[in-house]
PDB file of N, CA and C in Angstrom:
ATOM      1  N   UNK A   1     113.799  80.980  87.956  1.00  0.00           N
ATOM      2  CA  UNK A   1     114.688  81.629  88.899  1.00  0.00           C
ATOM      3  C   UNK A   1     114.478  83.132  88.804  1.00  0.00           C
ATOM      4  N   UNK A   2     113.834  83.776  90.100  1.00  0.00           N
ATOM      5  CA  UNK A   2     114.164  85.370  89.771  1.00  0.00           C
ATOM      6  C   UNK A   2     115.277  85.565  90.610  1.00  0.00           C
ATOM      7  N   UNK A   3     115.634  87.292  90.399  1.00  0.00           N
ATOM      8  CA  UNK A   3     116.960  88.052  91.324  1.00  0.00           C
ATOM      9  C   UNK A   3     116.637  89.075  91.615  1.00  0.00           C
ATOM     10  N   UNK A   4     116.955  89.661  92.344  1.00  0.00           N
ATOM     11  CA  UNK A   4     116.634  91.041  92.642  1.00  0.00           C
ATOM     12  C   UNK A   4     117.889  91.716  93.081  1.00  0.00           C
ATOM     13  N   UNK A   5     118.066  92.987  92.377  1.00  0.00           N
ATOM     14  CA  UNK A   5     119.498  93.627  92.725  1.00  0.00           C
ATOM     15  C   UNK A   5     119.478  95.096  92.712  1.00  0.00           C
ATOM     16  N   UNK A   6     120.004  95.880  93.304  1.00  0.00           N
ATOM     17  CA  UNK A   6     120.539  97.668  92.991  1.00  0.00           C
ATOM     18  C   UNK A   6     121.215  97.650  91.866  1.00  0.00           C
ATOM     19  N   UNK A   7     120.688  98.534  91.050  1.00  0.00           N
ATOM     20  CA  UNK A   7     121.158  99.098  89.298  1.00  0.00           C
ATOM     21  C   UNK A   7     121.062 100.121  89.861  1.00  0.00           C
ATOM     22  N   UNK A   8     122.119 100.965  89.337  1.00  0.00           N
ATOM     23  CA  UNK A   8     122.230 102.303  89.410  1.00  0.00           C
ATOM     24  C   UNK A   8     122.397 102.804  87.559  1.00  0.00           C
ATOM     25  N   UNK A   9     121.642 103.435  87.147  1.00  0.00           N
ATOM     26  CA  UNK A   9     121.270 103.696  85.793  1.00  0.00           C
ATOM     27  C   UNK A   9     122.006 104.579  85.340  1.00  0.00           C
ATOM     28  N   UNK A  10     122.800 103.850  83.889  1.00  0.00           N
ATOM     29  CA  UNK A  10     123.754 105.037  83.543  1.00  0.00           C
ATOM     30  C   UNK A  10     123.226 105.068  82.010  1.00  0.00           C
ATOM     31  N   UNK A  11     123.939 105.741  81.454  1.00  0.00           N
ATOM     32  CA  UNK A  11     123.869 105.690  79.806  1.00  0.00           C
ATOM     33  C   UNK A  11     125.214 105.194  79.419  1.00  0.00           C
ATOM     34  N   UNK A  12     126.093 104.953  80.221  1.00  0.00           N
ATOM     35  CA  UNK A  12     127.205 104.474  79.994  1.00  0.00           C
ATOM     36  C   UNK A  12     127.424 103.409  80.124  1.00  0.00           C
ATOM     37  N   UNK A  13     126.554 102.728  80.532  1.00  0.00           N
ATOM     38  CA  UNK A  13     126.442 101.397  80.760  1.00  0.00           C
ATOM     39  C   UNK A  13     126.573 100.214  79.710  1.00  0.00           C
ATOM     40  N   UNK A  14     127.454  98.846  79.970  1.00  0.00           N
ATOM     41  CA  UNK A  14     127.976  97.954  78.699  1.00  0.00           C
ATOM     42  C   UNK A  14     127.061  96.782  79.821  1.00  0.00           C
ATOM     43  N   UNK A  15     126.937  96.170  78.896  1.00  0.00           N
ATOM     44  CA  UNK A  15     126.444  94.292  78.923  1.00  0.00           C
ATOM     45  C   UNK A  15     128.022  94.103  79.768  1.00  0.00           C
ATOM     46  N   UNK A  16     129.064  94.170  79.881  1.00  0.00           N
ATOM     47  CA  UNK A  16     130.350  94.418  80.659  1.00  0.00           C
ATOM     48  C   UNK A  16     129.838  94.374  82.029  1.00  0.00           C
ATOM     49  N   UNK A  17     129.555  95.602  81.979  1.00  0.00           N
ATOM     50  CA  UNK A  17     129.270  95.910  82.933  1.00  0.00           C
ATOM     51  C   UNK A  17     128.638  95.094  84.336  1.00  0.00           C
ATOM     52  N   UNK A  18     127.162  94.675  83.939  1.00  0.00           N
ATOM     53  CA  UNK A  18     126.284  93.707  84.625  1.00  0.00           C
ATOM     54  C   UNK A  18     126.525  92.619  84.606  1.00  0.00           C
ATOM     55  N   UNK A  19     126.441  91.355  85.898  1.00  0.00           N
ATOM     56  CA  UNK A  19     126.639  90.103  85.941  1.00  0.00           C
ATOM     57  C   UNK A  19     125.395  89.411  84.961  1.00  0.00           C
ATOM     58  N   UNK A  20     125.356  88.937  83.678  1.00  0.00           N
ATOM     59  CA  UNK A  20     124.220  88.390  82.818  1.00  0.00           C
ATOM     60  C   UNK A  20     123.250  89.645  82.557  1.00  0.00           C
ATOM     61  N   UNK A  21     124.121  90.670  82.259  1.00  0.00           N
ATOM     62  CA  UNK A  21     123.321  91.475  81.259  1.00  0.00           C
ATOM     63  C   UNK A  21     123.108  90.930  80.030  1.00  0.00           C
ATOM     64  N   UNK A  22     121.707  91.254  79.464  1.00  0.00           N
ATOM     65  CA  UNK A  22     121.231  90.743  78.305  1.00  0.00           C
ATOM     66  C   UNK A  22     120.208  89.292  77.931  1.00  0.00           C
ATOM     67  N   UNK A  23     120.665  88.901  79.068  1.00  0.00           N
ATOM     68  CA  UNK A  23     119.704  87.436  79.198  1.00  0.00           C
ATOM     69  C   UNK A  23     118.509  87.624  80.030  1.00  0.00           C
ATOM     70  N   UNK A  24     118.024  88.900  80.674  1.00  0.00           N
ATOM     71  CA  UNK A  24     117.025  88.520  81.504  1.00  0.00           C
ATOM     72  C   UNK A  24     115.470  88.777  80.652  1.00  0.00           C
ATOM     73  N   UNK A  25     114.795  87.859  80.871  1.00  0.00           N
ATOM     74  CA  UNK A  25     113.377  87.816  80.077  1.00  0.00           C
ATOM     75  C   UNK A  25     112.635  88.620  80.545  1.00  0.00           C
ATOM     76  N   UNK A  26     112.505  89.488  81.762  1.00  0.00           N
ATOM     77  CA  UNK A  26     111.998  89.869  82.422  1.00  0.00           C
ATOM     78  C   UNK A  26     112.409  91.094  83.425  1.00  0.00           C
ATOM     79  N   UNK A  27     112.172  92.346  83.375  1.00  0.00           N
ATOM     80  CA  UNK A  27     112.631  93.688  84.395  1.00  0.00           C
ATOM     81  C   UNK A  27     111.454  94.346  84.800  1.00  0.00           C
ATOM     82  N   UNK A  28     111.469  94.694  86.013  1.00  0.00           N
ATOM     83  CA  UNK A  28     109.979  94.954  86.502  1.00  0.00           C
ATOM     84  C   UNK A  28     110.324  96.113  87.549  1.00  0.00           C
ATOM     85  N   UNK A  29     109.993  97.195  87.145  1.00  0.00           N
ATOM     86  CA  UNK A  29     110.317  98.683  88.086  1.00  0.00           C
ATOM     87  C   UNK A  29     109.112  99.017  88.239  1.00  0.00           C
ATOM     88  N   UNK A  30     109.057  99.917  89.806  1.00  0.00           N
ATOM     89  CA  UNK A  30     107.346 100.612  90.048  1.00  0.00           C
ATOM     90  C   UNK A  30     108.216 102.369  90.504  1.00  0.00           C
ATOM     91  N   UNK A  31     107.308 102.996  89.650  1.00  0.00           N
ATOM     92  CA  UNK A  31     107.348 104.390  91.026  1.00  0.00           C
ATOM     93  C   UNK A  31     109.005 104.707  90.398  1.00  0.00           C
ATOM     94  N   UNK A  32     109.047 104.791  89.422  1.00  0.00           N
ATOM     95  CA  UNK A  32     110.365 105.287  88.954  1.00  0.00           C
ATOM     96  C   UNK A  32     110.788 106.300  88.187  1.00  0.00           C
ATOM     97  N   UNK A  33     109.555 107.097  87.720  1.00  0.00           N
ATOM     98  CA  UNK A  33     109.922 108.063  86.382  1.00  0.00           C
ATOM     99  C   UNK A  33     109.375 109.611  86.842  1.00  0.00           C
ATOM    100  N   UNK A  34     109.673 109.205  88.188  1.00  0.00           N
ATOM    101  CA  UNK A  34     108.868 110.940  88.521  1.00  0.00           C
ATOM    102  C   UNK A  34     110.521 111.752  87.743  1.00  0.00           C
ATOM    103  N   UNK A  35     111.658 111.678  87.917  1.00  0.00           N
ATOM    104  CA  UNK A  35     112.765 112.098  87.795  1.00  0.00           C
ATOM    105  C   UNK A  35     113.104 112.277  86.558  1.00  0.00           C
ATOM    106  N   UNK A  36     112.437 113.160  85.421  1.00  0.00           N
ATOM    107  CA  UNK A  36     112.904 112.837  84.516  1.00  0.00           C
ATOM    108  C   UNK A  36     114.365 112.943  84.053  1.00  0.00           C
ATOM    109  N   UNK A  37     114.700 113.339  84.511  1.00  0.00           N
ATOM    110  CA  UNK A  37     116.387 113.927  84.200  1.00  0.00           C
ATOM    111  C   UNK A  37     116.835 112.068  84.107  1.00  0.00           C
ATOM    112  N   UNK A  38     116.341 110.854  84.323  1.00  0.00           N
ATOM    113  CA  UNK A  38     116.852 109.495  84.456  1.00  0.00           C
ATOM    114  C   UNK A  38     116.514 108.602  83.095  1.00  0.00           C
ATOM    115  N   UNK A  39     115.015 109.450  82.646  1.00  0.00           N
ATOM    116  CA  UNK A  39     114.469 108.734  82.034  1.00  0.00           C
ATOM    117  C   UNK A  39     115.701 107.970  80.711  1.00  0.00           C
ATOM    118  N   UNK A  40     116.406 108.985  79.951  1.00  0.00           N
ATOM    119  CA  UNK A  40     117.306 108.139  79.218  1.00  0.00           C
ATOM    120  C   UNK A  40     118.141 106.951  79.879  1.00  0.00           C
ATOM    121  N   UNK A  41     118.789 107.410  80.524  1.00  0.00           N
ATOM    122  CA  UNK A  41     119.346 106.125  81.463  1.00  0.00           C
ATOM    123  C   UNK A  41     118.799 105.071  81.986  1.00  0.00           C
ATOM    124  N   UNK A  42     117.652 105.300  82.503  1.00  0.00           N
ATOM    125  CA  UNK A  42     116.685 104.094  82.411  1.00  0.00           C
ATOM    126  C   UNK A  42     116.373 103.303  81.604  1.00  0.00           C
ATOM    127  N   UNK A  43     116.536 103.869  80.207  1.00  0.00           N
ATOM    128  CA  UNK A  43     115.737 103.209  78.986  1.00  0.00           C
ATOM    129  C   UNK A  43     116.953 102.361  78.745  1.00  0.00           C
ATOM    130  N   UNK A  44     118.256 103.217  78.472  1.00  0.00           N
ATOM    131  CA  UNK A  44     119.264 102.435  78.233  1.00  0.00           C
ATOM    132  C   UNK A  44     119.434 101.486  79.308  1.00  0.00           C
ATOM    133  N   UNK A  45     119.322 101.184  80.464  1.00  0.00           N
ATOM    134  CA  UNK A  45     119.864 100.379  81.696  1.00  0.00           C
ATOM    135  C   UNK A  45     118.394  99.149  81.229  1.00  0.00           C
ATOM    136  N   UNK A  46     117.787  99.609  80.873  1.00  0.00           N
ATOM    137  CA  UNK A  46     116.694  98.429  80.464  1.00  0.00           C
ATOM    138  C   UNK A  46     116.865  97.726  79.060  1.00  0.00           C
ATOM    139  N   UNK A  47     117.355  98.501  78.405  1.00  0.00           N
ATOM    140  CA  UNK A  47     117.906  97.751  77.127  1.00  0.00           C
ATOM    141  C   UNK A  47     118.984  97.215  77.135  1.00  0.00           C
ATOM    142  N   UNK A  48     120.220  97.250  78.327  1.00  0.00           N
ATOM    143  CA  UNK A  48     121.252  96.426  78.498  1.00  0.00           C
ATOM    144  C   UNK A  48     121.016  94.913  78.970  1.00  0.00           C
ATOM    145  N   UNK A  49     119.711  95.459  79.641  1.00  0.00           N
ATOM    146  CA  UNK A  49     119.874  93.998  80.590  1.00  0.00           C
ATOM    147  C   UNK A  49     118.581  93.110  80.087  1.00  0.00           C
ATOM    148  N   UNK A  50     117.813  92.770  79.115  1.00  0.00           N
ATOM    149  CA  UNK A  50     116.855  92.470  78.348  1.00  0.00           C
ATOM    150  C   UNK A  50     117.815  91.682  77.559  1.00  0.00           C
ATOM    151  N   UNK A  51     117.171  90.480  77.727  1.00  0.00           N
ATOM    152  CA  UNK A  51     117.519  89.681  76.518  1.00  0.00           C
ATOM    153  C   UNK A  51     116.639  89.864  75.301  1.00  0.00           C
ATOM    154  N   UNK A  52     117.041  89.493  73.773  1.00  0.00           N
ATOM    155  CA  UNK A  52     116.852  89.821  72.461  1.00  0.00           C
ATOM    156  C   UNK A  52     114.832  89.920  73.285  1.00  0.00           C
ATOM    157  N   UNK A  53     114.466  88.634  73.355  1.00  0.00           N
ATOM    158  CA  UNK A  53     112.828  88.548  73.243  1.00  0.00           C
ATOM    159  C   UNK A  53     112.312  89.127  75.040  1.00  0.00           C
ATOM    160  N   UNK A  54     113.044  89.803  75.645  1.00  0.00           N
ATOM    161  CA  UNK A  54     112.608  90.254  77.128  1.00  0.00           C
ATOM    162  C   UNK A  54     111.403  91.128  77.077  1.00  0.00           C
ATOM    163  N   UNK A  55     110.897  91.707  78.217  1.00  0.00           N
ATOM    164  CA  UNK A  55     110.224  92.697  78.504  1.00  0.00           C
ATOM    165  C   UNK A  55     110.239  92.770  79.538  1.00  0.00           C
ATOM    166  N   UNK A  56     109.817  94.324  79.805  1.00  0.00           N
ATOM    167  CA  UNK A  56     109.917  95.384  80.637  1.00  0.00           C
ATOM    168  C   UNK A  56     108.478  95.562  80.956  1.00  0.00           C
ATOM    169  N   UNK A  57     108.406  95.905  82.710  1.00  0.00           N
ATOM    170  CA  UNK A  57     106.930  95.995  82.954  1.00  0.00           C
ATOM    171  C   UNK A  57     107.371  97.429  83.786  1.00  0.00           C
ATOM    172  N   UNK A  58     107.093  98.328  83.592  1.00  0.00           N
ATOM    173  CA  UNK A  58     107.111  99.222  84.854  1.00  0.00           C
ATOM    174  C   UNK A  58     105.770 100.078  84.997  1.00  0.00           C
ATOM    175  N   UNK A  59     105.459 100.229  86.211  1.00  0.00           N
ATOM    176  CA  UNK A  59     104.526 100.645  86.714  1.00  0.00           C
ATOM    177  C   UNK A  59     104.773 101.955  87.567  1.00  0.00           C
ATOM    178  N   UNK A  60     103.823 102.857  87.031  1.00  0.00           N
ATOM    179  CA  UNK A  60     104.419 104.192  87.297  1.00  0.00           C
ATOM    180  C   UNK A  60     102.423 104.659  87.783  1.00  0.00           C
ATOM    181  N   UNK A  61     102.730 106.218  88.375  1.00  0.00           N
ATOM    182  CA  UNK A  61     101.530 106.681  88.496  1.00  0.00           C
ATOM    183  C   UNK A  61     101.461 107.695  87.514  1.00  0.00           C
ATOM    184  N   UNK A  62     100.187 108.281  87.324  1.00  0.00           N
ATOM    185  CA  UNK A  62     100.059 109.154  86.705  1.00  0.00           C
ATOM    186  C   UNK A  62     100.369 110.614  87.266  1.00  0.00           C
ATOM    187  N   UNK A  63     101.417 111.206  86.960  1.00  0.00           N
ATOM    188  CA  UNK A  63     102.060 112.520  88.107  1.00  0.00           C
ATOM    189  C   UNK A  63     102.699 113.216  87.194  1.00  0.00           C
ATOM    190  N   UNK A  64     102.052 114.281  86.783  1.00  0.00           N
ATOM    191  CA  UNK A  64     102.509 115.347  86.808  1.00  0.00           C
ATOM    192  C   UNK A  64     102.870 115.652  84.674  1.00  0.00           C
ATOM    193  N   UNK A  65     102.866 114.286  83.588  1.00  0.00           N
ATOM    194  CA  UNK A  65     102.816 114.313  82.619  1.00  0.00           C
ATOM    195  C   UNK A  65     104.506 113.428  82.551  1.00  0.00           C
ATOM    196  N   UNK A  66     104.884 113.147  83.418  1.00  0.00           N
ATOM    197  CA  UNK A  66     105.932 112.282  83.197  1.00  0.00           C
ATOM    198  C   UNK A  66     105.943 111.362  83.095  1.00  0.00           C
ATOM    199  N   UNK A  67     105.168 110.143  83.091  1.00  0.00           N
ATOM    200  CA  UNK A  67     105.053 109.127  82.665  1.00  0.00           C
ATOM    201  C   UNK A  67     104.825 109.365  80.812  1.00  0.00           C
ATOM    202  N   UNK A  68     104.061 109.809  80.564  1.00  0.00           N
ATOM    203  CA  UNK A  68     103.722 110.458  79.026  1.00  0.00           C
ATOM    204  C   UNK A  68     105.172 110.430  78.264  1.00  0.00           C
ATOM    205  N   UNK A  69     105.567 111.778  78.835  1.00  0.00           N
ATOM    206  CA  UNK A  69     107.095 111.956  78.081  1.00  0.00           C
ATOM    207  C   UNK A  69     107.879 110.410  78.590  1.00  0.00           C
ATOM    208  N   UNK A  70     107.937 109.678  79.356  1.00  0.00           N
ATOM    209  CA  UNK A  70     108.728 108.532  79.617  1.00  0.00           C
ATOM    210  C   UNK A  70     108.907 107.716  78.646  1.00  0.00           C
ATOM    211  N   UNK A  71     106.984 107.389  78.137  1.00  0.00           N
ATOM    212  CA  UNK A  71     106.875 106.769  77.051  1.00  0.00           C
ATOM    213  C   UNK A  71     107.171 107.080  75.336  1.00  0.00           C
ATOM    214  N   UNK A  72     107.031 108.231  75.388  1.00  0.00           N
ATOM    215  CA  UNK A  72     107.671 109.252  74.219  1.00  0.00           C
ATOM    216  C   UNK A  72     109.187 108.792  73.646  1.00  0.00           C
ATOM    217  N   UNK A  73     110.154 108.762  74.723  1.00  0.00           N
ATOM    218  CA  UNK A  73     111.043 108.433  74.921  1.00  0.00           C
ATOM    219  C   UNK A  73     111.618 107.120  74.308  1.00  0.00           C
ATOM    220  N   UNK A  74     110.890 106.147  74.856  1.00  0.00           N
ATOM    221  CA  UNK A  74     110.930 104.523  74.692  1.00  0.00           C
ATOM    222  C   UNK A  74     110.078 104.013  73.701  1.00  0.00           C
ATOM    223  N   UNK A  75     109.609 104.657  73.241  1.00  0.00           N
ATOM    224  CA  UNK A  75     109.454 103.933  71.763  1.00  0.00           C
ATOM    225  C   UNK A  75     110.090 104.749  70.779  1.00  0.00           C
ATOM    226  N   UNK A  76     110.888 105.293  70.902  1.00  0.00           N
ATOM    227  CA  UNK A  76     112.563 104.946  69.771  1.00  0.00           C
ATOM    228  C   UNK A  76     112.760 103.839  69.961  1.00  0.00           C
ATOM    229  N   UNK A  77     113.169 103.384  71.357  1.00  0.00           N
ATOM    230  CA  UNK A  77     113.995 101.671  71.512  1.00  0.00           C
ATOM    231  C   UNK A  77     113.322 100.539  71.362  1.00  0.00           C
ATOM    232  N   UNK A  78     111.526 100.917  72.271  1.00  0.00           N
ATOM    233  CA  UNK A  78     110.753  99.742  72.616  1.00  0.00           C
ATOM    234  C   UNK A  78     109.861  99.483  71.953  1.00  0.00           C
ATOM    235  N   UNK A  79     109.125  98.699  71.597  1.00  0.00           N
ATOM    236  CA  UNK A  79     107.780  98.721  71.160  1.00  0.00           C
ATOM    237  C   UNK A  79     106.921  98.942  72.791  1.00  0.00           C
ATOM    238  N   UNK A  80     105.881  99.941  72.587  1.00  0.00           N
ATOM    239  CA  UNK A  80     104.996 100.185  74.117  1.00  0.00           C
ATOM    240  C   UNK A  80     103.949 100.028  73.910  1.00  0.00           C
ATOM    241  N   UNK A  81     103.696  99.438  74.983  1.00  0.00           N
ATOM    242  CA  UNK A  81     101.973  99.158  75.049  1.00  0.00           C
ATOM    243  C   UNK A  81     101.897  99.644  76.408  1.00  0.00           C
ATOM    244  N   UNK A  82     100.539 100.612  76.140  1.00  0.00           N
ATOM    245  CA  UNK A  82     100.236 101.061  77.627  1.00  0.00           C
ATOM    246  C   UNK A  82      98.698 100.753  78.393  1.00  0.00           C
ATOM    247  N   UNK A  83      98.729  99.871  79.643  1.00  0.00           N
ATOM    248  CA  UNK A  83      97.780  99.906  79.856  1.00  0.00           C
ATOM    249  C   UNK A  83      97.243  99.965  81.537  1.00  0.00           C
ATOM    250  N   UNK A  84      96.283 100.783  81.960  1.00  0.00           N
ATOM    251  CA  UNK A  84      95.627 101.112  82.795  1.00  0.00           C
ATOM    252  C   UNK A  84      95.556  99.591  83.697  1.00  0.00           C
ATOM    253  N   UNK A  85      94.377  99.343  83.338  1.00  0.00           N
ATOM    254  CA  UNK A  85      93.991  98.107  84.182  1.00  0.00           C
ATOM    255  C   UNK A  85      94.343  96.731  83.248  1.00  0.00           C
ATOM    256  N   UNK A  86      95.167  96.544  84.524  1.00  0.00           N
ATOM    257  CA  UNK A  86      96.159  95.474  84.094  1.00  0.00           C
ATOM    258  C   UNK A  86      95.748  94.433  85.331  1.00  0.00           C
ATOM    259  N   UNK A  87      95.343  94.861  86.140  1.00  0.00           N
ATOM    260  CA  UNK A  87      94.546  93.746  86.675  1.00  0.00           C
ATOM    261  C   UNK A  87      93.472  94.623  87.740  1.00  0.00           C
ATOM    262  N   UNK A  88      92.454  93.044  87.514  1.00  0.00           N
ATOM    263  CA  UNK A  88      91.270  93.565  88.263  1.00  0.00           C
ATOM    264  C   UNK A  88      91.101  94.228  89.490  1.00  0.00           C
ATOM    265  N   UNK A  89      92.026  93.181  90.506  1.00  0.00           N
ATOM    266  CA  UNK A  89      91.850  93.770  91.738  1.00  0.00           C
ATOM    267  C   UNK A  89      92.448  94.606  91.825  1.00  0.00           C
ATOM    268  N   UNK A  90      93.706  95.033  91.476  1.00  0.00           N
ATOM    269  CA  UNK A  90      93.877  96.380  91.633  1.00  0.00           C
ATOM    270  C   UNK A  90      93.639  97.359  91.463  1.00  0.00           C
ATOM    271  N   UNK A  91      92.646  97.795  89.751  1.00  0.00           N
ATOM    272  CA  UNK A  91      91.926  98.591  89.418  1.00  0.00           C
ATOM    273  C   UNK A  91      90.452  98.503  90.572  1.00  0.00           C
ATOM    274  N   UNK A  92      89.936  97.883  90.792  1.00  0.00           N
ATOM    275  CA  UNK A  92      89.182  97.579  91.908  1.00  0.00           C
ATOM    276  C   UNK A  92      89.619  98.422  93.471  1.00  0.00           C
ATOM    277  N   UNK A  93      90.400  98.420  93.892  1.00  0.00           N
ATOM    278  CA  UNK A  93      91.206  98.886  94.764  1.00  0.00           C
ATOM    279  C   UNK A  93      91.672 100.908  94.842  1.00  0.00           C
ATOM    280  N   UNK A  94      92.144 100.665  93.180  1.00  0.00           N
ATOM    281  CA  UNK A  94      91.742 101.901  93.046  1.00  0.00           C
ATOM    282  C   UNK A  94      90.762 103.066  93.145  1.00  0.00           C
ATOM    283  N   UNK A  95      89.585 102.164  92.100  1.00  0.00           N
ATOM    284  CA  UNK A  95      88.280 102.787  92.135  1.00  0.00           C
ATOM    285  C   UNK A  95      87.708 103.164  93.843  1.00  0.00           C
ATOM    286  N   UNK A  96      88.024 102.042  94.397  1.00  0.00           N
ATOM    287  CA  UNK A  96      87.606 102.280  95.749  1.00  0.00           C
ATOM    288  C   UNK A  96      88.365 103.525  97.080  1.00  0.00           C
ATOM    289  N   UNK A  97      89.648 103.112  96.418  1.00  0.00           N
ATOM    290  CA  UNK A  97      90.236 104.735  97.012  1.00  0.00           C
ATOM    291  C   UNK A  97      89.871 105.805  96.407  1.00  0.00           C
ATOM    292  N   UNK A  98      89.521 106.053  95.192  1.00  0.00           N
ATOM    293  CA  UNK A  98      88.994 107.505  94.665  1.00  0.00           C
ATOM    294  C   UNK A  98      87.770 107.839  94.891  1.00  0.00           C
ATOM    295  N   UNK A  99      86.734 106.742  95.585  1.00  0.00           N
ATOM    296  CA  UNK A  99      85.517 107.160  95.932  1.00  0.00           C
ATOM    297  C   UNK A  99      86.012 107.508  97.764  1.00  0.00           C
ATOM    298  N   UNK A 100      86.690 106.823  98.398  1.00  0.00           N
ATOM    299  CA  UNK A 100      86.874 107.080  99.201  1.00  0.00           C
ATOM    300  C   UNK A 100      87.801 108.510  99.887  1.00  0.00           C
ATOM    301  N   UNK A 101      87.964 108.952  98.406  1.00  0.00           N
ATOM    302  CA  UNK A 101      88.555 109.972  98.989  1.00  0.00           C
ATOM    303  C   UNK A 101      90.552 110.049  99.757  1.00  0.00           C
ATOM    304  N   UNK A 102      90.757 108.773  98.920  1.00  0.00           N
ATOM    305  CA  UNK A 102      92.076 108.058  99.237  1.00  0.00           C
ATOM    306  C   UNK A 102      93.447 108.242  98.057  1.00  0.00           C
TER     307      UNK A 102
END
């Protein structure tokens, strides 16, 4: 079963709070950390709603050194693994817009 819903990211945020905060195996954000002023709140709004064995996938671009500090950040809480090509065709896709000039 997935869900999809509006979180609005606080640091104030309780397992209270969210309908089945804490049980989800799975949180998946793109295109989210240009803002750093969020990044704590994010981390916390992702550690509310993660169950004990969950993970977090977010997919960010490389802009500006904020993704960097994002990760800086989250491993106080997370264990991180960071990786580029995470799948073929899309790294594929890429390569082909940067030759193209895209």
């Amino acid at each position: 079963e997935a869900s999809v819903m509006t979180l609005i990211w606080s640091e104030s945020m309780s397992r209270l709070d969210v309908p089945r905060a804490g049980t989800f195996d799975t949180v998946c954000a793109a295109d989210c950390l240009f803002f750093e002023d969020y990044h704590t709140a994010l981390l916390h709004t992702i550690g509310v709603l993660l169950s004990d064995s969950g993970k977090a996938f977010l997919y960010a671009p490389l802009r500006g050194g904020s993704l960097e500090r994002f990760l800086e950040k989250a491993k106080d809480k997370f264990t991180v693994l960071r990786e580029e090509r995470y799948s073929e065709a899309v790294w594929a896709a890429h390569e082909k817009a940067l030759k193209e000039g895209g």
